[in-house]
N, C-alpha and C. Protein backbone atom coordinates (compact mmCIF):
# COMPACT_ATOMS: atom_id res chain seq x y z
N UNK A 1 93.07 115.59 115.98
CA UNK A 1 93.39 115.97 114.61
C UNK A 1 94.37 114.95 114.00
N UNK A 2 94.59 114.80 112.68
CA UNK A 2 95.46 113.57 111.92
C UNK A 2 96.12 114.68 111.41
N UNK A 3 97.46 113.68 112.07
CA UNK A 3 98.62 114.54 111.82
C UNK A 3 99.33 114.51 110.38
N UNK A 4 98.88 113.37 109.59
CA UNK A 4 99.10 112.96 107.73
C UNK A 4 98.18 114.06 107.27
N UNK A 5 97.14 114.13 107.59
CA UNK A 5 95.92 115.26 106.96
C UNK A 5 96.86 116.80 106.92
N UNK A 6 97.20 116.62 108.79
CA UNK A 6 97.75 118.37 108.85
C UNK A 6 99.07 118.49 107.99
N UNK A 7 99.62 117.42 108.06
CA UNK A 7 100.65 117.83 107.20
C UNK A 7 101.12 117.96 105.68
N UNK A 8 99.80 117.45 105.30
CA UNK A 8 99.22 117.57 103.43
C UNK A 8 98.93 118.89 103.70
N UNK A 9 97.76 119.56 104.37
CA UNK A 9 97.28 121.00 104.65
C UNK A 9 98.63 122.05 104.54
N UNK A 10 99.54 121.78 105.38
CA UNK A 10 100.77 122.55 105.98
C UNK A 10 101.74 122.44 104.33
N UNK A 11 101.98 121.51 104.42
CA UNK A 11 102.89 121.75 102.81
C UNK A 11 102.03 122.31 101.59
N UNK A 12 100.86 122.01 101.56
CA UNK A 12 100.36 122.84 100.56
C UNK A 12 100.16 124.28 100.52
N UNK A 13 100.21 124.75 101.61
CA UNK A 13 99.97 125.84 102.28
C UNK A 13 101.35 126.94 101.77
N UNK A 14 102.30 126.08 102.59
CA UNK A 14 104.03 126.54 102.37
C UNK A 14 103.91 126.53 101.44
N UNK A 15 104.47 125.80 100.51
CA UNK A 15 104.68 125.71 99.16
C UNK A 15 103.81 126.35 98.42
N UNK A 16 102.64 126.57 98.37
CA UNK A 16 101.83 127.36 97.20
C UNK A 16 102.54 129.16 97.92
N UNK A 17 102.61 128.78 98.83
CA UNK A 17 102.79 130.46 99.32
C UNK A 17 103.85 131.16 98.65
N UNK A 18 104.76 130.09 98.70
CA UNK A 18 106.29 130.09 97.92
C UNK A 18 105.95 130.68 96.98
N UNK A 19 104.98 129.90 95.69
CA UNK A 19 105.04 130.21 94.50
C UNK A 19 104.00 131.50 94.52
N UNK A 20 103.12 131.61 95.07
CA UNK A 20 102.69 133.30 95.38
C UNK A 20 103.77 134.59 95.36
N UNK A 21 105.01 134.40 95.90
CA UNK A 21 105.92 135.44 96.21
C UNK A 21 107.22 134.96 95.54
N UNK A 22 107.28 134.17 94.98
CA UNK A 22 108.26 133.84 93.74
C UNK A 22 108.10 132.97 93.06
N UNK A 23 108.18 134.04 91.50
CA UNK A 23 107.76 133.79 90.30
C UNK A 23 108.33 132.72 90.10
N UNK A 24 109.91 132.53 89.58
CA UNK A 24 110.69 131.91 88.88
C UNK A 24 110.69 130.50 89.56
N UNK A 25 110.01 130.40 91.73
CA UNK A 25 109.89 128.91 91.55
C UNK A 25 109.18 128.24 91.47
N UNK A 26 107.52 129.68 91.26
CA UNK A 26 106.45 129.04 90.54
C UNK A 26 106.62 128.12 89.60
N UNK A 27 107.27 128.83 87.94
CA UNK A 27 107.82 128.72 87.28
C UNK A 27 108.21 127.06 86.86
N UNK A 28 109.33 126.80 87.82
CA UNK A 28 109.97 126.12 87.34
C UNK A 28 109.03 124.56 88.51
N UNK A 29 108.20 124.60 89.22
CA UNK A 29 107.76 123.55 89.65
C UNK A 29 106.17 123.63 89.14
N UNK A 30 105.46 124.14 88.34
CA UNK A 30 104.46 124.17 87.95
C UNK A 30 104.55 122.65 86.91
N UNK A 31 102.84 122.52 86.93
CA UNK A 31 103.10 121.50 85.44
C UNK A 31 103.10 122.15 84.26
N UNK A 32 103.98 121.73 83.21
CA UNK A 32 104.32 122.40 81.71
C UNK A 32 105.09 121.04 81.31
N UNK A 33 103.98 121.01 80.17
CA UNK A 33 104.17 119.60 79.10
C UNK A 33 105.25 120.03 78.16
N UNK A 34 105.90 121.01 77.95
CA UNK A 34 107.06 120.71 77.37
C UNK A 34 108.47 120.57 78.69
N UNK A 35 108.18 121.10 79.61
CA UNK A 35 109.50 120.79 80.59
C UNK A 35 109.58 119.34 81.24
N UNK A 36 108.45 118.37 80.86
CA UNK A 36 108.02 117.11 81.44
C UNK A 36 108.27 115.98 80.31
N UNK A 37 107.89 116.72 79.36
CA UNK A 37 108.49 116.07 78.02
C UNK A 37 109.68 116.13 77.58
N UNK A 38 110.90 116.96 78.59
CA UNK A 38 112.00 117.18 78.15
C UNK A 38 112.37 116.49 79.11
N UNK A 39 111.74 115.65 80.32
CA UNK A 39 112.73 114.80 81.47
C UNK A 39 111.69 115.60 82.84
N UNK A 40 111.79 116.72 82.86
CA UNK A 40 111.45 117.00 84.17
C UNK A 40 110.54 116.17 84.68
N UNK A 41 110.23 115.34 85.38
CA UNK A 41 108.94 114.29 85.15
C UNK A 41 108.60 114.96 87.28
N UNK A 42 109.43 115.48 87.56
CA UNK A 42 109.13 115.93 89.63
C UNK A 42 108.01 117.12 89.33
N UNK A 43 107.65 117.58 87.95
CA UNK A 43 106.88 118.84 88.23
C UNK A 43 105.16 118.25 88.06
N UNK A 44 105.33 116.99 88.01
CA UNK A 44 103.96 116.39 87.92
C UNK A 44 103.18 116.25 89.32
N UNK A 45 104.01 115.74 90.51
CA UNK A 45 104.02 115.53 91.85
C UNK A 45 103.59 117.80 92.22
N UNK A 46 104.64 117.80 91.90
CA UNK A 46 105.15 119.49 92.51
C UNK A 46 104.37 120.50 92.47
N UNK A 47 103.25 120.29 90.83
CA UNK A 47 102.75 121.05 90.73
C UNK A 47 100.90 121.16 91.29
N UNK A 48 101.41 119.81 92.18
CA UNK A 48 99.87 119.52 93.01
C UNK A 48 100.21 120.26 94.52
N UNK A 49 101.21 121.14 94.32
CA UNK A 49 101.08 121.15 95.78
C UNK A 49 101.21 123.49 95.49
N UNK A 50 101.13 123.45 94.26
CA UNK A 50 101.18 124.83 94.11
C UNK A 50 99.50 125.10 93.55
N UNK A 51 99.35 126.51 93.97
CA UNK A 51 98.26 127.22 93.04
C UNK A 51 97.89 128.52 92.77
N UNK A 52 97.02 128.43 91.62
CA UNK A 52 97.01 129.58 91.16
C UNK A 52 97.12 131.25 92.22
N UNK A 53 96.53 131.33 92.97
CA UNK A 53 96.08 132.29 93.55
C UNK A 53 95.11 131.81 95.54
N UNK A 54 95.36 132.59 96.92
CA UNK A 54 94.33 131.89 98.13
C UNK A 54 93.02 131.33 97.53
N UNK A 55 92.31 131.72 96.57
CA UNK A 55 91.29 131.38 96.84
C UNK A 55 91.05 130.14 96.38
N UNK A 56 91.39 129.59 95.38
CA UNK A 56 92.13 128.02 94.90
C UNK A 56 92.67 127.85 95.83
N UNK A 57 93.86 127.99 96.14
CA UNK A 57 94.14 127.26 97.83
C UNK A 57 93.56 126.81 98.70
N UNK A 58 92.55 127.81 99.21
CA UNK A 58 91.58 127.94 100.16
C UNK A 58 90.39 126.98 100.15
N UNK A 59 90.11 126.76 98.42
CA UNK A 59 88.70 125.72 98.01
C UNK A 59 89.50 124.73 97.71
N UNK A 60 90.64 124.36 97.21
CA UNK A 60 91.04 122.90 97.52
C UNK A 60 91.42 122.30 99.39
N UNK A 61 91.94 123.41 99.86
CA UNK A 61 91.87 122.83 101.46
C UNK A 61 91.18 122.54 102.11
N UNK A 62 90.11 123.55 102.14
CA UNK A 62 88.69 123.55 102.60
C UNK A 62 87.81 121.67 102.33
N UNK A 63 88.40 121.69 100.47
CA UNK A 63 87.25 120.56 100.46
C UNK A 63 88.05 119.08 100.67
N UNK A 64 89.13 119.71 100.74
CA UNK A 64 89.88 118.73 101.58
C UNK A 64 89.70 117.78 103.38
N UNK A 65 90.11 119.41 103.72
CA UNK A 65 89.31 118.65 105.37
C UNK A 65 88.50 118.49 105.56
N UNK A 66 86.97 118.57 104.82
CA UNK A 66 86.08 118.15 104.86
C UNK A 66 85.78 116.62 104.52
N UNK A 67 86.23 116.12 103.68
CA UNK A 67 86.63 115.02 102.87
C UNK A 67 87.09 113.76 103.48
N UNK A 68 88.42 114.68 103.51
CA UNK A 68 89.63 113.28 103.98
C UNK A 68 89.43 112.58 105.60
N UNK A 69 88.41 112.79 106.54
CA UNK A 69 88.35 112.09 107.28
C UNK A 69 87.42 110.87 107.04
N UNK A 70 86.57 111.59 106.49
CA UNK A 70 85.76 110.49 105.73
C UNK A 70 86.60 108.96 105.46
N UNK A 71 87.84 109.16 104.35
CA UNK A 71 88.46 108.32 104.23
C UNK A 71 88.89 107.85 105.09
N UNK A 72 90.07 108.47 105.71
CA UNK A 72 90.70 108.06 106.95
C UNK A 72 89.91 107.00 108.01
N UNK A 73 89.11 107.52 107.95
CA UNK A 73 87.85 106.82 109.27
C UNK A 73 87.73 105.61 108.51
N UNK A 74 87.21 105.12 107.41
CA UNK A 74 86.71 103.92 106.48
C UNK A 74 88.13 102.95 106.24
N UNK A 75 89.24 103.71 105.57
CA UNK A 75 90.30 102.92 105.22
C UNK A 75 91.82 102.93 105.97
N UNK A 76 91.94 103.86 106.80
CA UNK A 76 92.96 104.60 107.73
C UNK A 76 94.06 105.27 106.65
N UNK A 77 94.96 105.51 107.69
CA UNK A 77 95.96 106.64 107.03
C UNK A 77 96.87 106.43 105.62
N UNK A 78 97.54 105.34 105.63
CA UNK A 78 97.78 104.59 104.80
C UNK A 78 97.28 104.55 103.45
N UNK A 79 96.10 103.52 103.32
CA UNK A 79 95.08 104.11 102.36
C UNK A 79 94.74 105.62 102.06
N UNK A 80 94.65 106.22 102.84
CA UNK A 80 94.53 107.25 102.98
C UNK A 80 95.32 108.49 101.78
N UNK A 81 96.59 108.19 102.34
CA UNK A 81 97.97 108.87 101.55
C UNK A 81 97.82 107.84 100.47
N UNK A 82 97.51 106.85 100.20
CA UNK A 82 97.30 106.31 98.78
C UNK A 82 96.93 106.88 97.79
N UNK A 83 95.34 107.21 98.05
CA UNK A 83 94.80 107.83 97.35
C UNK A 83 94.71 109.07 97.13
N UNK A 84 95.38 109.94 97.85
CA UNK A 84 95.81 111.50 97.89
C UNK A 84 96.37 111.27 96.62
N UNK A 85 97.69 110.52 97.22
CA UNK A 85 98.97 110.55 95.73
C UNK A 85 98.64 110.18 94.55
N UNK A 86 97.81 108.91 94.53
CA UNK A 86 97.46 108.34 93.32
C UNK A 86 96.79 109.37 92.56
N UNK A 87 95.85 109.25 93.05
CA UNK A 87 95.28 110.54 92.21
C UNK A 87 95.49 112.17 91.74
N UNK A 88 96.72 112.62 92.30
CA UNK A 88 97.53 113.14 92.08
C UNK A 88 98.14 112.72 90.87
N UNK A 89 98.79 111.37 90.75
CA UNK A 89 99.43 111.04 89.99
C UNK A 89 98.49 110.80 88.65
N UNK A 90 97.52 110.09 88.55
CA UNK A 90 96.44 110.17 87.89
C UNK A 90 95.88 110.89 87.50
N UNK A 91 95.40 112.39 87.98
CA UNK A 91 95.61 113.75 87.62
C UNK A 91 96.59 113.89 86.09
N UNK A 92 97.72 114.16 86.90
CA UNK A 92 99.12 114.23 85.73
C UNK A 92 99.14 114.00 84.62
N UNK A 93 98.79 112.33 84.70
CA UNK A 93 99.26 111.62 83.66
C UNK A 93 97.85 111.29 82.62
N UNK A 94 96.35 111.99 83.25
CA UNK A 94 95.60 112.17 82.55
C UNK A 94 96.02 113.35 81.35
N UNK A 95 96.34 114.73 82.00
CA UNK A 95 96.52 115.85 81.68
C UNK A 95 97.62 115.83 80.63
N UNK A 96 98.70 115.13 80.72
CA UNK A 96 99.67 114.86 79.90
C UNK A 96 99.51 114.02 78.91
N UNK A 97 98.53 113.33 79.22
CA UNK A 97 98.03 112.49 77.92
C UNK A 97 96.81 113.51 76.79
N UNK A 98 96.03 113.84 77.80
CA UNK A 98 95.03 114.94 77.08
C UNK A 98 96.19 116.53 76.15
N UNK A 99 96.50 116.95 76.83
CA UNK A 99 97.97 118.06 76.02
C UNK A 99 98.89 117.81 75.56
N UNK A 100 99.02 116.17 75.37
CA UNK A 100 100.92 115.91 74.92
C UNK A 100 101.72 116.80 73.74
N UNK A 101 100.85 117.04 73.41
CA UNK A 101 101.36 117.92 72.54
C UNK A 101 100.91 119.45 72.12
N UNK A 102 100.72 120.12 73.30
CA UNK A 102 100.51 121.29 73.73
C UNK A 102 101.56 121.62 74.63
N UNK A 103 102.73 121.84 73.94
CA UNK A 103 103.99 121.90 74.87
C UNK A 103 104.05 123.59 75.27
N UNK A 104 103.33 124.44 75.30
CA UNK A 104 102.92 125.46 76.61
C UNK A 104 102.03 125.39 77.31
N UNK A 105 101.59 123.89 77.26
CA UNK A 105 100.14 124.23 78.26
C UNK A 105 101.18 123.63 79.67
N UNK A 106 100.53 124.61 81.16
CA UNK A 106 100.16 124.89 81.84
C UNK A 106 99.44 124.62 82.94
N UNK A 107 99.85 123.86 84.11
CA UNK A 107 98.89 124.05 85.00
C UNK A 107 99.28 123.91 86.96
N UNK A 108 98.50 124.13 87.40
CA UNK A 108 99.26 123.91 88.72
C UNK A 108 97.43 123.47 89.80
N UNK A 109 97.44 122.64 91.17
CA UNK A 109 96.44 122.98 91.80
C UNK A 109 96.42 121.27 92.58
N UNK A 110 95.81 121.32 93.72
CA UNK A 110 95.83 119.99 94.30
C UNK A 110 94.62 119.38 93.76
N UNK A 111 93.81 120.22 92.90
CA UNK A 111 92.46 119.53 92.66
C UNK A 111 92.73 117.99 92.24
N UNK A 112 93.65 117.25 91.61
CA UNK A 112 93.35 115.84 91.17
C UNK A 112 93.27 114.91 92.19
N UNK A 113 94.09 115.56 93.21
CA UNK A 113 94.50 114.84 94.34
C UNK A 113 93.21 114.75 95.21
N UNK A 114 92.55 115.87 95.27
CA UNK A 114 91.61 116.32 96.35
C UNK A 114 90.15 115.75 95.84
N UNK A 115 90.11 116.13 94.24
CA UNK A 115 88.94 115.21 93.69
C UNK A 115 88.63 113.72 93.50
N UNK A 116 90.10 113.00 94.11
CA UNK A 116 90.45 111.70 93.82
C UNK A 116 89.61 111.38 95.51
N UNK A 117 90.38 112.14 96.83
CA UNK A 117 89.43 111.93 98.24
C UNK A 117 88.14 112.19 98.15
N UNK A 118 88.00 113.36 97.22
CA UNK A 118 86.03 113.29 97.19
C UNK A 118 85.68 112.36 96.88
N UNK A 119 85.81 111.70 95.58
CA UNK A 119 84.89 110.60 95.19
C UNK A 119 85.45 109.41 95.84
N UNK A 120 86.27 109.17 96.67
CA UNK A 120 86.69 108.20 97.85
C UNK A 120 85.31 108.32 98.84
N UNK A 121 85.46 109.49 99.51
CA UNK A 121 84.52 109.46 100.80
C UNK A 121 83.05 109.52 100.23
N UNK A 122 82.52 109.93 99.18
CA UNK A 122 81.34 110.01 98.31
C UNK A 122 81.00 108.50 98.34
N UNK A 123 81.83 107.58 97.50
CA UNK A 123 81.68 106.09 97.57
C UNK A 123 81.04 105.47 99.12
N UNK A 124 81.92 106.42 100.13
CA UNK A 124 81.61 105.14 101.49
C UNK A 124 80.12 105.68 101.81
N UNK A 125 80.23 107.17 102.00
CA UNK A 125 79.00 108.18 102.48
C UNK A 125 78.21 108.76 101.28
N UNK A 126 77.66 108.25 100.56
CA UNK A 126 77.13 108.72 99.35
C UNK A 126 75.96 109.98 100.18
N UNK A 127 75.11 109.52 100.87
CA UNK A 127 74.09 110.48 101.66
C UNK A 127 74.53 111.29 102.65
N UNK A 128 75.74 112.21 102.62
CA UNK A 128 76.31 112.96 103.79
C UNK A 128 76.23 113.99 102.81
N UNK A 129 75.51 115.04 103.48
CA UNK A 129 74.92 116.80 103.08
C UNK A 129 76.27 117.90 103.42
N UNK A 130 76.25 118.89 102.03
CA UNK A 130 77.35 119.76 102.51
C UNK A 130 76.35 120.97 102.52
N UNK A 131 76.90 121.69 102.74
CA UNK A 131 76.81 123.09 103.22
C UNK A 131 76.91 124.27 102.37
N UNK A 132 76.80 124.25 101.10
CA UNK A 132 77.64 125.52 100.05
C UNK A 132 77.15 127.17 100.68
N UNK A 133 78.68 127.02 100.50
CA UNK A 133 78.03 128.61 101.10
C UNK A 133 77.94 129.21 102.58
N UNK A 134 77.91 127.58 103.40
CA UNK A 134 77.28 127.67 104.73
C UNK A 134 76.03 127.39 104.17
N UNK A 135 75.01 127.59 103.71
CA UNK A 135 73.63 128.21 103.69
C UNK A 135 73.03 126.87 102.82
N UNK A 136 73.28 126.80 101.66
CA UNK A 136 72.43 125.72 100.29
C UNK A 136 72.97 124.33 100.63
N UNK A 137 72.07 123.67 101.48
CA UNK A 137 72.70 122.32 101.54
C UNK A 137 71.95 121.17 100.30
N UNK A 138 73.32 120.59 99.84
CA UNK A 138 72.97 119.85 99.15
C UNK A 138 73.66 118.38 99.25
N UNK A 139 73.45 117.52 98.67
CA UNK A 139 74.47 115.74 98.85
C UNK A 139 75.24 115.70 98.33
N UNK A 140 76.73 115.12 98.86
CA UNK A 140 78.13 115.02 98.28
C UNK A 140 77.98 114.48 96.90
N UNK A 141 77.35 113.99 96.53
CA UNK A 141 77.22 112.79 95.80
C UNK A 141 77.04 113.73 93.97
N UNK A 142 75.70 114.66 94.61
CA UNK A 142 75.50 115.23 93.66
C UNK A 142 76.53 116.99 93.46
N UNK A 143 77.38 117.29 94.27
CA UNK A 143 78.33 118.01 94.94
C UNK A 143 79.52 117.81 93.60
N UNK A 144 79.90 116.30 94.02
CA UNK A 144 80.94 115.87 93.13
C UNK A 144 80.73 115.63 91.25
N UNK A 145 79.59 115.32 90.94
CA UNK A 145 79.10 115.32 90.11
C UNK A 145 79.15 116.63 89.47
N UNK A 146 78.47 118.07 90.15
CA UNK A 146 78.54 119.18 89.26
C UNK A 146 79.92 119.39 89.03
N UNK A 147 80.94 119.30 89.98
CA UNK A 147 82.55 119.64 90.30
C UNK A 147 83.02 119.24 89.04
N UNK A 148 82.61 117.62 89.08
CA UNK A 148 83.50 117.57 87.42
C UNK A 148 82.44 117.92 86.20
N UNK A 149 81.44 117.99 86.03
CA UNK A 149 81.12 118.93 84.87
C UNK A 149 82.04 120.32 84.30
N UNK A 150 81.49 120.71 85.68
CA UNK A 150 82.42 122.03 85.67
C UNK A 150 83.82 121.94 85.46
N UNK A 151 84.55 120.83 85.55
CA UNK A 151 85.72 120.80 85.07
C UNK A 151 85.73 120.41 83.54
N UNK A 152 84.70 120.05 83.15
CA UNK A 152 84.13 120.08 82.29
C UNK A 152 84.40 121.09 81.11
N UNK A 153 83.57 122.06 81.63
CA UNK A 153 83.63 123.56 80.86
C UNK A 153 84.68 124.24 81.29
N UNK A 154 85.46 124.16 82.31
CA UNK A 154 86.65 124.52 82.66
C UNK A 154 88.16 124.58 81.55
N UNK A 155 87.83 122.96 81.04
CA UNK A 155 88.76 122.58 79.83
C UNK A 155 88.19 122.97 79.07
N UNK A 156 87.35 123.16 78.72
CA UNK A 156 86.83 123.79 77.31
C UNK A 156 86.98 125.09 76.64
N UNK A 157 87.12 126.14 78.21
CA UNK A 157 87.34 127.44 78.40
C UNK A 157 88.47 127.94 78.32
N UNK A 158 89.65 127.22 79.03
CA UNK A 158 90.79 127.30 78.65
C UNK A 158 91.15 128.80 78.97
N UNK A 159 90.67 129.34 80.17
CA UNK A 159 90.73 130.86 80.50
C UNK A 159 91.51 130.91 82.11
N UNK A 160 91.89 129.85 82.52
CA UNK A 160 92.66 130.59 83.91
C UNK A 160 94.24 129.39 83.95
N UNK A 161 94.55 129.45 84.72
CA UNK A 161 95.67 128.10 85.45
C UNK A 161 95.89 127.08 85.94
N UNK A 162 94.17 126.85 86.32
CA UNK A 162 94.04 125.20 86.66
C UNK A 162 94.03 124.46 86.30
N UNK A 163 94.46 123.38 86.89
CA UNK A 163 94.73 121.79 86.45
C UNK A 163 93.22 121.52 86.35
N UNK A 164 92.22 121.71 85.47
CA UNK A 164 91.22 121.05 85.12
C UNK A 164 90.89 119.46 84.80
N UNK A 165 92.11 119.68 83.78
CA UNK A 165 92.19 117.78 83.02
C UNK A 165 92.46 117.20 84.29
N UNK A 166 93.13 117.82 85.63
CA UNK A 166 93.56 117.01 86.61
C UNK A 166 92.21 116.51 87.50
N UNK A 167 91.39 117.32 87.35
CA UNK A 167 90.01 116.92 88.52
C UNK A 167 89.65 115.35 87.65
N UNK A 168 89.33 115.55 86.59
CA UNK A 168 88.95 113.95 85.92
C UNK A 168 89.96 112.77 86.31
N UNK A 169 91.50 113.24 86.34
CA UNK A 169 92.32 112.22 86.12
C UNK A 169 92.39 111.61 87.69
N UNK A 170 92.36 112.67 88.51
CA UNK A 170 91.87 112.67 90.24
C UNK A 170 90.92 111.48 90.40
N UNK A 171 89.62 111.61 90.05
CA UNK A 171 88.47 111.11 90.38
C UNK A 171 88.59 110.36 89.56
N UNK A 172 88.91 109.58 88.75
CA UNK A 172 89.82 108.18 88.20
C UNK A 172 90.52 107.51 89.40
N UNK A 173 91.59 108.37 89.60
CA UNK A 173 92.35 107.56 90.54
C UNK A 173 91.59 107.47 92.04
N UNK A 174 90.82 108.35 92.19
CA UNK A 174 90.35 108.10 93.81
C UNK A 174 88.84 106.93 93.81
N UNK A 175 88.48 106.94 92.40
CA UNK A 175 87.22 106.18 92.00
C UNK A 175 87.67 104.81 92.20
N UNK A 176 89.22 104.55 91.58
CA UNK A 176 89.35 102.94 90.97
C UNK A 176 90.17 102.42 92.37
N UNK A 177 91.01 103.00 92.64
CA UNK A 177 91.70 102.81 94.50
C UNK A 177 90.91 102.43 95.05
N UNK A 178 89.67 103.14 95.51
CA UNK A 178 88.81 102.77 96.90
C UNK A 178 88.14 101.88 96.45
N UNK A 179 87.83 101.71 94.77
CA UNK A 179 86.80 100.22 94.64
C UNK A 179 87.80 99.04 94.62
N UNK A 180 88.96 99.15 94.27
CA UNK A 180 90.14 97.95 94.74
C UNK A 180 90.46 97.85 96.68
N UNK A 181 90.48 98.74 97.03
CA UNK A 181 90.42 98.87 98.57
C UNK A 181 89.46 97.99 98.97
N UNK A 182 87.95 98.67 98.39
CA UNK A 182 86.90 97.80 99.08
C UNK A 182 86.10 97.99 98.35
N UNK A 183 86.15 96.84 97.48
CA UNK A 183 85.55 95.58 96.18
C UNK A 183 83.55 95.24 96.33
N UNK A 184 83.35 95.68 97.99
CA UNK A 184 82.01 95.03 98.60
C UNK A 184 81.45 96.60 98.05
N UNK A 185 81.54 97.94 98.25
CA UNK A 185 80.83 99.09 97.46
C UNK A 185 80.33 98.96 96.18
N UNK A 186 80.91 98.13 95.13
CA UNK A 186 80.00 97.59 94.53
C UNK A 186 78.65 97.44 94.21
N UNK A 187 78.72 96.49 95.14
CA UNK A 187 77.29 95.95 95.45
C UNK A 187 76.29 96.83 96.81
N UNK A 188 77.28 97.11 97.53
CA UNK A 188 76.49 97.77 98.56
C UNK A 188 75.89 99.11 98.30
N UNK A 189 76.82 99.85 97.33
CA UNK A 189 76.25 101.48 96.63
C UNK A 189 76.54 101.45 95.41
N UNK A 190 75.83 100.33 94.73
CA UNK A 190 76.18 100.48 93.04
C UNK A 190 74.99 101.59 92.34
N UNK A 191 74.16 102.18 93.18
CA UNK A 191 73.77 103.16 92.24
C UNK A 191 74.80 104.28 92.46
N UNK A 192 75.93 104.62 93.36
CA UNK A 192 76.23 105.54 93.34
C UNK A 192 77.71 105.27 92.19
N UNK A 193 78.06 103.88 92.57
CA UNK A 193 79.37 103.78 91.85
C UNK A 193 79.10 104.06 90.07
N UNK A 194 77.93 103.86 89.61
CA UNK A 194 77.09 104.31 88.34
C UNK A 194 77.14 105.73 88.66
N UNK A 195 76.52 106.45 89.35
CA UNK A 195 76.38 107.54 89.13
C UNK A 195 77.68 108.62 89.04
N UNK A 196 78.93 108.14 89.86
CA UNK A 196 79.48 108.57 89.87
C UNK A 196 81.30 108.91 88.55
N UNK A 197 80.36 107.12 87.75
CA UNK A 197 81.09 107.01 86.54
C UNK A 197 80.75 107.92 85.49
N UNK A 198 79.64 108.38 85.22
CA UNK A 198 78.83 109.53 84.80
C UNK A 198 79.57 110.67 84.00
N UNK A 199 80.22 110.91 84.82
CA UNK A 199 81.11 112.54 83.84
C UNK A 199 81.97 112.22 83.22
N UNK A 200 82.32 110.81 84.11
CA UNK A 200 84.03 110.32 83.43
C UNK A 200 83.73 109.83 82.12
N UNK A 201 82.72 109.00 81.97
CA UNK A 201 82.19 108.72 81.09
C UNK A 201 81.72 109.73 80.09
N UNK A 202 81.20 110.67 80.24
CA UNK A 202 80.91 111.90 79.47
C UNK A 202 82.31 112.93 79.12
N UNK A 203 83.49 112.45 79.68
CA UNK A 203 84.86 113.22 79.46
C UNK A 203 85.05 112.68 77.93
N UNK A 204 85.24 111.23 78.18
CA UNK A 204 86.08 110.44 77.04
C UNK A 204 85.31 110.19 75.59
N UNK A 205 83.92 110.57 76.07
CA UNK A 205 83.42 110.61 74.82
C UNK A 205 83.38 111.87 74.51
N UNK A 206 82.98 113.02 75.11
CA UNK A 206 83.53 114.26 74.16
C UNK A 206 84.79 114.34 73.69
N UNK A 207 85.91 114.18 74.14
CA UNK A 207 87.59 113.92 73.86
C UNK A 207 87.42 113.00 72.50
N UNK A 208 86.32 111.26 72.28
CA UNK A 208 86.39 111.00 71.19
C UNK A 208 86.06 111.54 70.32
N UNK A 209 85.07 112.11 70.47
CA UNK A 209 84.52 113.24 69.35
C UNK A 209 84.94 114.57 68.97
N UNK A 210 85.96 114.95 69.44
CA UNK A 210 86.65 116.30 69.41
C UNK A 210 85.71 117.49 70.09
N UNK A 211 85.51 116.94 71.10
CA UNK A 211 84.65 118.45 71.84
C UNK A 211 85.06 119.17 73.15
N UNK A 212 86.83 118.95 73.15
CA UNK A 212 87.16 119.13 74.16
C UNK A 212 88.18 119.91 73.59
């Protein structure tokens, strides 16, 4: 087992649990664009490691360890925690750019971070089959693709606590890392590195057009 993996698992774990059984340090480490816009700038990091409710917990961990060895194995640990954070961070600073001025919006969830390792290990293993469900197997490739649609209509809906804007800003940062990591995917899976520009591409033009 990788002991960087278990210990992303283990703090997310703690810490969201935290904010499960107290409010006020939900609260105060969640992301909220007016407390980030007033200086707090640690609740951008902080609030990737809280979430809404187990079962968000549970589907960001889940598609986590499924994921992150992928990376690990291709780029090692290092890289590895790169692209966790980055895209984390990328997450954020998507989300804060998309609400800057929605100073009650709201959000908490590791998804930017975790959608940043999907489309990492998607890039190396484009043809590796998941499991939904256990039961409906289908390809990561096209896996990651519905994920951000659905984050998609997620922002649009504007009906629960997740960091939605964060899955796009994620899979930005885990998209542009691993093609600077390794420059040769390119050429070696450029139908997937196309395919996988796809939603992102379909984000920024609804956002130009006001459909977000």
């Amino acid at each position: 087992m990788n002991t960087i993996l278990i210990g992303i698992i283990v703090a997310n774990v703690l810490i969201s649990y935290k904010g499960f059984n107290d409010y006020a340090f939900f609260r105060k480490y969640e992301f909220h664009i007016g407390s980030i816009r007033s200086g707090e700038q640690l609740r951008m990091v902080s609030s990737g490691f809280l979430h809404v409710d187990i079962m968000h917990l549970v589907f960001n961990m889940f598609t986590l360890w499924f994921f992150a060895p992928v990376v690990i194995e291709w780029l090692g640990n290092f890289s590895f925690v790169m692209i966790y954070f980055g895209s984390l961070i990328f997450g954020s600073l998507l989300t804060l750019l998309f609400h800057k001025n929605d100073y009650s919006y709201r959000a908490v969830g590791a998804s930017g971070a975790v959608t940043g390792v999907l489309y990492s290990a998607i890039l190396f293993e484009p043809d590796m089959m998941l499991g939904i469900f256990g039961i409906i197997p289908i390809p990561a490739y096209l896996f990651g693709i519905l994920y951000l649609l659905y984050s998609i209509y997620g922002m649009k809906a504007k009906n629960d606590n997740i960091g939605h804007t964060a899955h796009f800003g994620g899979a930005i940062g885990g998209y542009l890392i691993t093609l600077i990591k390794a420059p040769s995917l390119i050429t070696d899976h450029s139908l997937m590195v196309i395919l996988l520009a796809i939603p992102i591409i379909i984000l920024f033009v609804m956002a130009k057009f006001g459909k977000l």
